[in-house]
PDB file of N, CA and C in Angstrom:
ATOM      1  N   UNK A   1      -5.076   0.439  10.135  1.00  0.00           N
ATOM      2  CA  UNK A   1      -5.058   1.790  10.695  1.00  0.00           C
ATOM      3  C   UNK A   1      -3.627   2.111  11.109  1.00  0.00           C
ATOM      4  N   UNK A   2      -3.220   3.527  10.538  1.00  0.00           N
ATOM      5  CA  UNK A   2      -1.538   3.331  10.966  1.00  0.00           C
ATOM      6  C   UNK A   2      -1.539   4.335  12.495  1.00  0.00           C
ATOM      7  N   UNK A   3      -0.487   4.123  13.062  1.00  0.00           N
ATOM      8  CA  UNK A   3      -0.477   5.095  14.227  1.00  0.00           C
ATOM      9  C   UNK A   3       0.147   6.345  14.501  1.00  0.00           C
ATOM     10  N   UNK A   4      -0.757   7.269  13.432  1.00  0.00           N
ATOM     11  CA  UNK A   4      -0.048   8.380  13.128  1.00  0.00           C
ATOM     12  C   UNK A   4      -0.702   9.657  14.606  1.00  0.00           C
ATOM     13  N   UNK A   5       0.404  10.419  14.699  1.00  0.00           N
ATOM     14  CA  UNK A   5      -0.523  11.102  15.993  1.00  0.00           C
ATOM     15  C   UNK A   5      -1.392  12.256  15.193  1.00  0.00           C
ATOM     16  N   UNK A   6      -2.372  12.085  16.370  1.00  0.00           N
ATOM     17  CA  UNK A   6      -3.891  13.273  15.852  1.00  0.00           C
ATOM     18  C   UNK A   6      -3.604  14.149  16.687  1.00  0.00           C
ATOM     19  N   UNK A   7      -2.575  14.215  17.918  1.00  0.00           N
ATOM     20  CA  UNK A   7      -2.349  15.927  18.598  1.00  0.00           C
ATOM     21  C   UNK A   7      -1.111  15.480  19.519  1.00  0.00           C
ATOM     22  N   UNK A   8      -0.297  16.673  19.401  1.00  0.00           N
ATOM     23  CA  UNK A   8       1.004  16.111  19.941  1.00  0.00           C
ATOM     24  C   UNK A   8       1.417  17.920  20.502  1.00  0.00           C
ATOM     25  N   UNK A   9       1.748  18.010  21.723  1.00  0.00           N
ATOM     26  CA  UNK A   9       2.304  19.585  22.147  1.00  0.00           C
ATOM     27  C   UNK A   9       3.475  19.482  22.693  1.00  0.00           C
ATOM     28  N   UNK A  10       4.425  20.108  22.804  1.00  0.00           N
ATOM     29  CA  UNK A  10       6.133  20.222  23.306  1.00  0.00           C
ATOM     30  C   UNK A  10       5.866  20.047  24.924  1.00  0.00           C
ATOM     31  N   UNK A  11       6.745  19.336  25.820  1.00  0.00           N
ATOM     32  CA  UNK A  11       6.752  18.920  27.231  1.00  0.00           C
ATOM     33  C   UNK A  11       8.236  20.060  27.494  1.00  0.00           C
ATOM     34  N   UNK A  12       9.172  20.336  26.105  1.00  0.00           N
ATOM     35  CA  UNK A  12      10.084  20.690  26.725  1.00  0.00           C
ATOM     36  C   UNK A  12      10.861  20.359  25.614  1.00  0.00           C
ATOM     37  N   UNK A  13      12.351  20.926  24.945  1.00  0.00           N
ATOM     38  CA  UNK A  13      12.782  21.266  23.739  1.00  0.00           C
ATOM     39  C   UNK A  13      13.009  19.771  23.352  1.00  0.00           C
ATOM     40  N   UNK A  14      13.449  18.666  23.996  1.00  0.00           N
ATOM     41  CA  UNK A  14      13.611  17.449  23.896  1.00  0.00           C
ATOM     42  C   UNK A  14      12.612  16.409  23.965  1.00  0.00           C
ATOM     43  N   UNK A  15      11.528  16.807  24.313  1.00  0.00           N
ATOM     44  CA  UNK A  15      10.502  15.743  24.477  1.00  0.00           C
ATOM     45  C   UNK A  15       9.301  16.831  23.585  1.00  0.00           C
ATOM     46  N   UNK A  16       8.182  15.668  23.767  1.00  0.00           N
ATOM     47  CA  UNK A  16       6.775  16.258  23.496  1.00  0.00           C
ATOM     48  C   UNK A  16       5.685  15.416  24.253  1.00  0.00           C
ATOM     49  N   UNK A  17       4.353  15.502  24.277  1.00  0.00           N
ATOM     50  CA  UNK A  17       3.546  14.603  24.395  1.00  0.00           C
ATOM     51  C   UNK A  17       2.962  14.238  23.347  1.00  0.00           C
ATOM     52  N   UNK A  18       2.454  12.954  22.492  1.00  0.00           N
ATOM     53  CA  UNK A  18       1.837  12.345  21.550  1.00  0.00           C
ATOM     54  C   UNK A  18       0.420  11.676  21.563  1.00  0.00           C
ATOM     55  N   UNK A  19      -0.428  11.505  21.158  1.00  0.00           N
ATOM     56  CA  UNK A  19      -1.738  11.659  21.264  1.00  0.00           C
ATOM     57  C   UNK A  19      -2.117  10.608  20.026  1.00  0.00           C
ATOM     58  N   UNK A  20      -2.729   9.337  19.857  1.00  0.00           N
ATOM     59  CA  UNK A  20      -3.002   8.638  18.662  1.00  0.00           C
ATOM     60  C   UNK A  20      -3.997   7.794  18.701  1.00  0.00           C
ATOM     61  N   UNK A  21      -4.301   7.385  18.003  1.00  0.00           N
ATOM     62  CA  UNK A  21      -5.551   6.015  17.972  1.00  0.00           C
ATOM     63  C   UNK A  21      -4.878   4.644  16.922  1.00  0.00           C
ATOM     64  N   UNK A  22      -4.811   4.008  17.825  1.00  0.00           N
ATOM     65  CA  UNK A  22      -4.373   2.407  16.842  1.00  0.00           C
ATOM     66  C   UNK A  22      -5.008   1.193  17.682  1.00  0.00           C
ATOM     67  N   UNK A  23      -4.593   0.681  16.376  1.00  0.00           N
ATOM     68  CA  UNK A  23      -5.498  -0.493  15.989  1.00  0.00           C
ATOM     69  C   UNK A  23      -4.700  -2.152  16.423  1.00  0.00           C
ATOM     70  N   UNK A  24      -5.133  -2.836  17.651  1.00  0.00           N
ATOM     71  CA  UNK A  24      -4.619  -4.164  17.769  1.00  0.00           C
ATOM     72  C   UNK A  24      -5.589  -5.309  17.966  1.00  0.00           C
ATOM     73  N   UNK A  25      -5.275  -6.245  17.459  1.00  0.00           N
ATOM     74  CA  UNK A  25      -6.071  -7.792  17.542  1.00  0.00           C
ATOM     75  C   UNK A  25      -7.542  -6.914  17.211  1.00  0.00           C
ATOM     76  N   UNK A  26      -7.595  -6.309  16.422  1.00  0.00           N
ATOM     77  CA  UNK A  26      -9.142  -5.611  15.839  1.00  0.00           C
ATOM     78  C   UNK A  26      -9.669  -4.965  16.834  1.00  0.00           C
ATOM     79  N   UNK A  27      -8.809  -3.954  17.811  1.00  0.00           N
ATOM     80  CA  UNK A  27      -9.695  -3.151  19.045  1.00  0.00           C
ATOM     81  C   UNK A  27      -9.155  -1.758  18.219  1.00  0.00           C
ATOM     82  N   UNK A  28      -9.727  -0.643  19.193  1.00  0.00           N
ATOM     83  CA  UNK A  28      -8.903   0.943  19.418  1.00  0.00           C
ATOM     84  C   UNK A  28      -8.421   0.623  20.233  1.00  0.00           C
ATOM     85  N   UNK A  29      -7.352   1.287  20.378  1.00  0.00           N
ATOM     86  CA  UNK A  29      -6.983   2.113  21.554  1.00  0.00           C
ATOM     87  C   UNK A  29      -6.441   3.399  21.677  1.00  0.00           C
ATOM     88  N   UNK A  30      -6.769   4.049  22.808  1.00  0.00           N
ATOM     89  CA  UNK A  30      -5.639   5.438  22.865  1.00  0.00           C
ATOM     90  C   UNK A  30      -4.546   5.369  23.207  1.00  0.00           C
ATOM     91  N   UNK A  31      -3.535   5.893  23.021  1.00  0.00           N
ATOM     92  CA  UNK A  31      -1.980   6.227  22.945  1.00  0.00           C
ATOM     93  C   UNK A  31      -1.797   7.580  23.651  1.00  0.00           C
ATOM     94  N   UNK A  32      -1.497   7.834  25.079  1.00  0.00           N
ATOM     95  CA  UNK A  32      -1.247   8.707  25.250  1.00  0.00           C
ATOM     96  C   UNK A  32       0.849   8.725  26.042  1.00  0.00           C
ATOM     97  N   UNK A  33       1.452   9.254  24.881  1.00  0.00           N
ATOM     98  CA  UNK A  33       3.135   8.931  24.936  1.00  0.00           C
ATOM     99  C   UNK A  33       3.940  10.128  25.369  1.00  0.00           C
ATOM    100  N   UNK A  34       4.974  10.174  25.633  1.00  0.00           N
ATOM    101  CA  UNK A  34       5.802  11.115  25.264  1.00  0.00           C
ATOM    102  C   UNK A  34       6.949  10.507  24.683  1.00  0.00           C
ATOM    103  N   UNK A  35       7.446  11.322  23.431  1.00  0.00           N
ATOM    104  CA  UNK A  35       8.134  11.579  21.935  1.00  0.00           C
ATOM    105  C   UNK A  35       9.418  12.233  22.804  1.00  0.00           C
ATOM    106  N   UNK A  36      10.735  11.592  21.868  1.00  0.00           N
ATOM    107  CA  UNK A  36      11.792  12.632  22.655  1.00  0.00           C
ATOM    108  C   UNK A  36      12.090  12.535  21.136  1.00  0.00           C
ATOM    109  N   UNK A  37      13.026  13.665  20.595  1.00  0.00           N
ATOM    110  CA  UNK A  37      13.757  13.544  19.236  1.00  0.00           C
ATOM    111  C   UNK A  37      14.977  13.266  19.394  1.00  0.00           C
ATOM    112  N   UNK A  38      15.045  12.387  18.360  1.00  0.00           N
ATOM    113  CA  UNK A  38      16.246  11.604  17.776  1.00  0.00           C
ATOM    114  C   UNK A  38      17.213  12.531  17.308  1.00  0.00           C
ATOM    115  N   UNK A  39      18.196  11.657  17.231  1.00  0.00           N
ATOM    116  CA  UNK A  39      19.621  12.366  16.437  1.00  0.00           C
ATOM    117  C   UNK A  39      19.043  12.309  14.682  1.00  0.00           C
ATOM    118  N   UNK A  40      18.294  11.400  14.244  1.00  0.00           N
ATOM    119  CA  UNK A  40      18.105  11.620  12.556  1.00  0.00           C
ATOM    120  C   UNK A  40      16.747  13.283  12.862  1.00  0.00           C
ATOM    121  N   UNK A  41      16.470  13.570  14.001  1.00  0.00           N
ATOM    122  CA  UNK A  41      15.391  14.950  14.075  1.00  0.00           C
ATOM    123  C   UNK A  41      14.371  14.502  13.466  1.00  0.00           C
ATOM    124  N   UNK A  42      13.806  13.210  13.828  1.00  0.00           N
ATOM    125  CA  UNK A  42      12.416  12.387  14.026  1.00  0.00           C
ATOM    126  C   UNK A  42      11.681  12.016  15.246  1.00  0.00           C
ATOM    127  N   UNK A  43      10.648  12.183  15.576  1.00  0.00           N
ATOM    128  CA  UNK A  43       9.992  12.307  16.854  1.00  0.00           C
ATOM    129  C   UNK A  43       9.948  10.634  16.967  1.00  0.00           C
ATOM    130  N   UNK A  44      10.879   9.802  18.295  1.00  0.00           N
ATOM    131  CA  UNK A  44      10.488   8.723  18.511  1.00  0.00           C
ATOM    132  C   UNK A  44       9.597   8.489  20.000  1.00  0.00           C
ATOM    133  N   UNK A  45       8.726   7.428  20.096  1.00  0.00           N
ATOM    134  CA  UNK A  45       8.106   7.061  21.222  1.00  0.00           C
ATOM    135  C   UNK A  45       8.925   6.511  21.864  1.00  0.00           C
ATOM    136  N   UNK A  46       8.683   6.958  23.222  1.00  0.00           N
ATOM    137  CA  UNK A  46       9.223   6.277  24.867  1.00  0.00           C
ATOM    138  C   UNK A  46       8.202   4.924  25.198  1.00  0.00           C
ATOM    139  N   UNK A  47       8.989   4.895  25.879  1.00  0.00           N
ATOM    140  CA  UNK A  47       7.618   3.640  27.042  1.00  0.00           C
ATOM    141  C   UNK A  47       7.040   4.326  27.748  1.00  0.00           C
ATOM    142  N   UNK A  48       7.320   5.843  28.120  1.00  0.00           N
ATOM    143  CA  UNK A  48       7.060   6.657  28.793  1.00  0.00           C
ATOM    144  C   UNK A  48       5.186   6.839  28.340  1.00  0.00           C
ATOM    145  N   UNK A  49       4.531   6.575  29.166  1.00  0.00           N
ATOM    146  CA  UNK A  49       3.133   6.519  28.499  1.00  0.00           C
ATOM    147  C   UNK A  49       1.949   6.017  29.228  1.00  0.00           C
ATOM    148  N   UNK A  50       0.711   5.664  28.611  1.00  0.00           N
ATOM    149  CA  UNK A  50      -0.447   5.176  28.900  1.00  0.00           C
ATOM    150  C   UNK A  50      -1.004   4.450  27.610  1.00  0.00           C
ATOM    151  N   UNK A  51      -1.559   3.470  27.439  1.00  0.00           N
ATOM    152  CA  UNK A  51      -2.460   3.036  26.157  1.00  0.00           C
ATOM    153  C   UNK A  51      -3.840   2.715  27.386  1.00  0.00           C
ATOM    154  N   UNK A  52      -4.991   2.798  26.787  1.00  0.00           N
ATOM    155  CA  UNK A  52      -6.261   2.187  26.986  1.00  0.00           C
ATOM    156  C   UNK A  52      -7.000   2.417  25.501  1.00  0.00           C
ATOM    157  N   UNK A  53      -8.270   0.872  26.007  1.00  0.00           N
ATOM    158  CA  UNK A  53      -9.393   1.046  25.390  1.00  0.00           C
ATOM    159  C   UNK A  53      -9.690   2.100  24.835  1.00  0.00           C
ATOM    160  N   UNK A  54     -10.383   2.068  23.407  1.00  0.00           N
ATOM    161  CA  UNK A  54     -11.597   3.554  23.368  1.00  0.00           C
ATOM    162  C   UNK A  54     -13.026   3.435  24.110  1.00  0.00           C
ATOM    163  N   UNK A  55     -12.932   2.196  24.622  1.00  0.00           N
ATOM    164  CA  UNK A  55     -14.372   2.089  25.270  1.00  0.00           C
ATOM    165  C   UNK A  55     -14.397   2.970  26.755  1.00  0.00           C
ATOM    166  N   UNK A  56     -12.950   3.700  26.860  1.00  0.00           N
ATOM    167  CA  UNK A  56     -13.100   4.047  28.293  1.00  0.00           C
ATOM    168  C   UNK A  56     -12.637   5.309  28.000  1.00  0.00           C
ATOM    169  N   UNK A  57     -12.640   5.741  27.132  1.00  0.00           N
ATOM    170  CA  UNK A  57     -12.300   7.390  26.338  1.00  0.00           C
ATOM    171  C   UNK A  57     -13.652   8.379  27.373  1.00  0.00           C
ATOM    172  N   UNK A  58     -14.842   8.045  27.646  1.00  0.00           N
ATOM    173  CA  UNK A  58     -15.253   8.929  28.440  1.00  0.00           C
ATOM    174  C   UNK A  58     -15.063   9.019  29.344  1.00  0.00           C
ATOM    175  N   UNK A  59     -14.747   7.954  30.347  1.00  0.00           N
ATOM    176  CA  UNK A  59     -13.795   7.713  31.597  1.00  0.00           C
ATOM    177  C   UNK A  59     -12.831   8.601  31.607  1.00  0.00           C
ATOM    178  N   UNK A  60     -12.076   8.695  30.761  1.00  0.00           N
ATOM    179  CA  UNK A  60     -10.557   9.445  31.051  1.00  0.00           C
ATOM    180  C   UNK A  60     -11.490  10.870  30.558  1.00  0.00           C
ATOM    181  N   UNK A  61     -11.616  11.190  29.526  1.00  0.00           N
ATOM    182  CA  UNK A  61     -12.035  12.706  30.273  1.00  0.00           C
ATOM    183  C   UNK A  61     -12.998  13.259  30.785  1.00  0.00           C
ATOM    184  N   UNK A  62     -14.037  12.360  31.571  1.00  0.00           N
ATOM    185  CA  UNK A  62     -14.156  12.511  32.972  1.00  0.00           C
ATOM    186  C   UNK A  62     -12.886  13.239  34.209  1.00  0.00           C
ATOM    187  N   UNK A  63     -12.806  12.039  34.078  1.00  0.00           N
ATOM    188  CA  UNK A  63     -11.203  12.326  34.804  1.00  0.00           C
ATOM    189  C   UNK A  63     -10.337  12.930  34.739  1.00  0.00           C
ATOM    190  N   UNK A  64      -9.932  13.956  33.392  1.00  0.00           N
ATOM    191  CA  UNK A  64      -9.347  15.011  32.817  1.00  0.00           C
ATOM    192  C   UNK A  64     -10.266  16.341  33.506  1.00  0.00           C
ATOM    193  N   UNK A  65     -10.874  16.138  33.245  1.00  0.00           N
ATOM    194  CA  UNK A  65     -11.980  17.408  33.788  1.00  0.00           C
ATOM    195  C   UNK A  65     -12.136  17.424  35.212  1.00  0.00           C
ATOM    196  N   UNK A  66     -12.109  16.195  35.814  1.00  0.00           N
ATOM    197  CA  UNK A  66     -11.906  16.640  37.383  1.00  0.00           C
ATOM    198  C   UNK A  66     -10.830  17.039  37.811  1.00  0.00           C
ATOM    199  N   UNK A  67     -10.228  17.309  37.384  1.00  0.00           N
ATOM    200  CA  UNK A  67      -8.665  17.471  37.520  1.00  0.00           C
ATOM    201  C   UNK A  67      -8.692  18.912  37.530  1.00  0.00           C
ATOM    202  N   UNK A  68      -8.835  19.152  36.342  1.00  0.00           N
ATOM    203  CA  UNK A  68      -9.220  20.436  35.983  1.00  0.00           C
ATOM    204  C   UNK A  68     -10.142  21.183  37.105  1.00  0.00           C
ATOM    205  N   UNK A  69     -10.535  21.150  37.190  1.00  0.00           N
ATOM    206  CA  UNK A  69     -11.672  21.580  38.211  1.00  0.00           C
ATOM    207  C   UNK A  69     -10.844  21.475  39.562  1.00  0.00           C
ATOM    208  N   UNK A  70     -10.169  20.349  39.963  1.00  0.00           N
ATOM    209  CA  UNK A  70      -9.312  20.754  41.205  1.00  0.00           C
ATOM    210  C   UNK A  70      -7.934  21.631  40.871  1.00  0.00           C
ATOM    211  N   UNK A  71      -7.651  21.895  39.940  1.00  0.00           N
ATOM    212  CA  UNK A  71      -6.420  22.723  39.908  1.00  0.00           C
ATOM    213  C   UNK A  71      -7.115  23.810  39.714  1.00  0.00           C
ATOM    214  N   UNK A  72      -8.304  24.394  38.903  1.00  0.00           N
ATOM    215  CA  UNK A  72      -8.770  25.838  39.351  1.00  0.00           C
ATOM    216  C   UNK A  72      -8.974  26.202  40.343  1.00  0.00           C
ATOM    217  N   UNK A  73      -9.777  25.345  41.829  1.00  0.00           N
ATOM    218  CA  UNK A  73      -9.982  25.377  42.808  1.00  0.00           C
ATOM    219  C   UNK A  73      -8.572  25.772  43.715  1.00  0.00           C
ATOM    220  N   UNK A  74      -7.358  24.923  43.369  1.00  0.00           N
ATOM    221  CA  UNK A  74      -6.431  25.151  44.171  1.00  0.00           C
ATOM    222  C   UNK A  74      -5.973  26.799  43.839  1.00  0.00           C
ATOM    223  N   UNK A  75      -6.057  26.553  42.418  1.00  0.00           N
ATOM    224  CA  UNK A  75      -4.989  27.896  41.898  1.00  0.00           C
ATOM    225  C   UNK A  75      -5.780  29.174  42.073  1.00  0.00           C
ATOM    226  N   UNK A  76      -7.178  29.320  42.468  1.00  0.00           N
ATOM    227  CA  UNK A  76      -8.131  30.425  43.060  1.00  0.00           C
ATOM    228  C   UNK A  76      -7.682  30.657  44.624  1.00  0.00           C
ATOM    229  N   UNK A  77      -7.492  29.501  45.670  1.00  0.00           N
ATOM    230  CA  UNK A  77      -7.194  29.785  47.001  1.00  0.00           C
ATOM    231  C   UNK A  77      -6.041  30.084  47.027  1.00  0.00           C
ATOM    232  N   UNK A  78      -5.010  30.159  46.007  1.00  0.00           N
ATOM    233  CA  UNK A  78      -3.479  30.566  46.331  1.00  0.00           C
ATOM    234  C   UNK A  78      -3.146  32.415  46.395  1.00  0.00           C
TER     235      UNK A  78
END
């Protein structure tokens, strides 16, 4: 399985965030990175990041969604 990204959006003209699924010692995992571009104007990975399991992919957006839900909450009382 190669580790090509499946969704990647701009953080800012020099960076991005990167989004992937790869494959080690026969597991998934998610890849969630941020990409800065190179001088050849190829998107390279940072250490800047997170990897987990896919076994915990509902966990995290769980946890994406509560989030969500507290930043509407905040951004309604402002």
């Amino acid at each position: 399985m190669s580790n090509d990204l499946v969704y990647r959006f701009p953080k800012n003209e020099k960076e991005e965030f990167g989004f992937s699924v790869r494959e080690f010692k026969d597991r998934l995992y998610c890849d969630i990175r941020i990409y800065f571009k190179g001088s050849d104007g190829g998107w390279h990975p940072t250490r800047k990041g997170v990897s987990f399991s896919a076994g915990f992919m509902g966990e995290m957006k769980k946890g994406v969604s509560e989030i969500a839900k507290q930043l509407s909450t905040q951004e309604a009382g402002a």
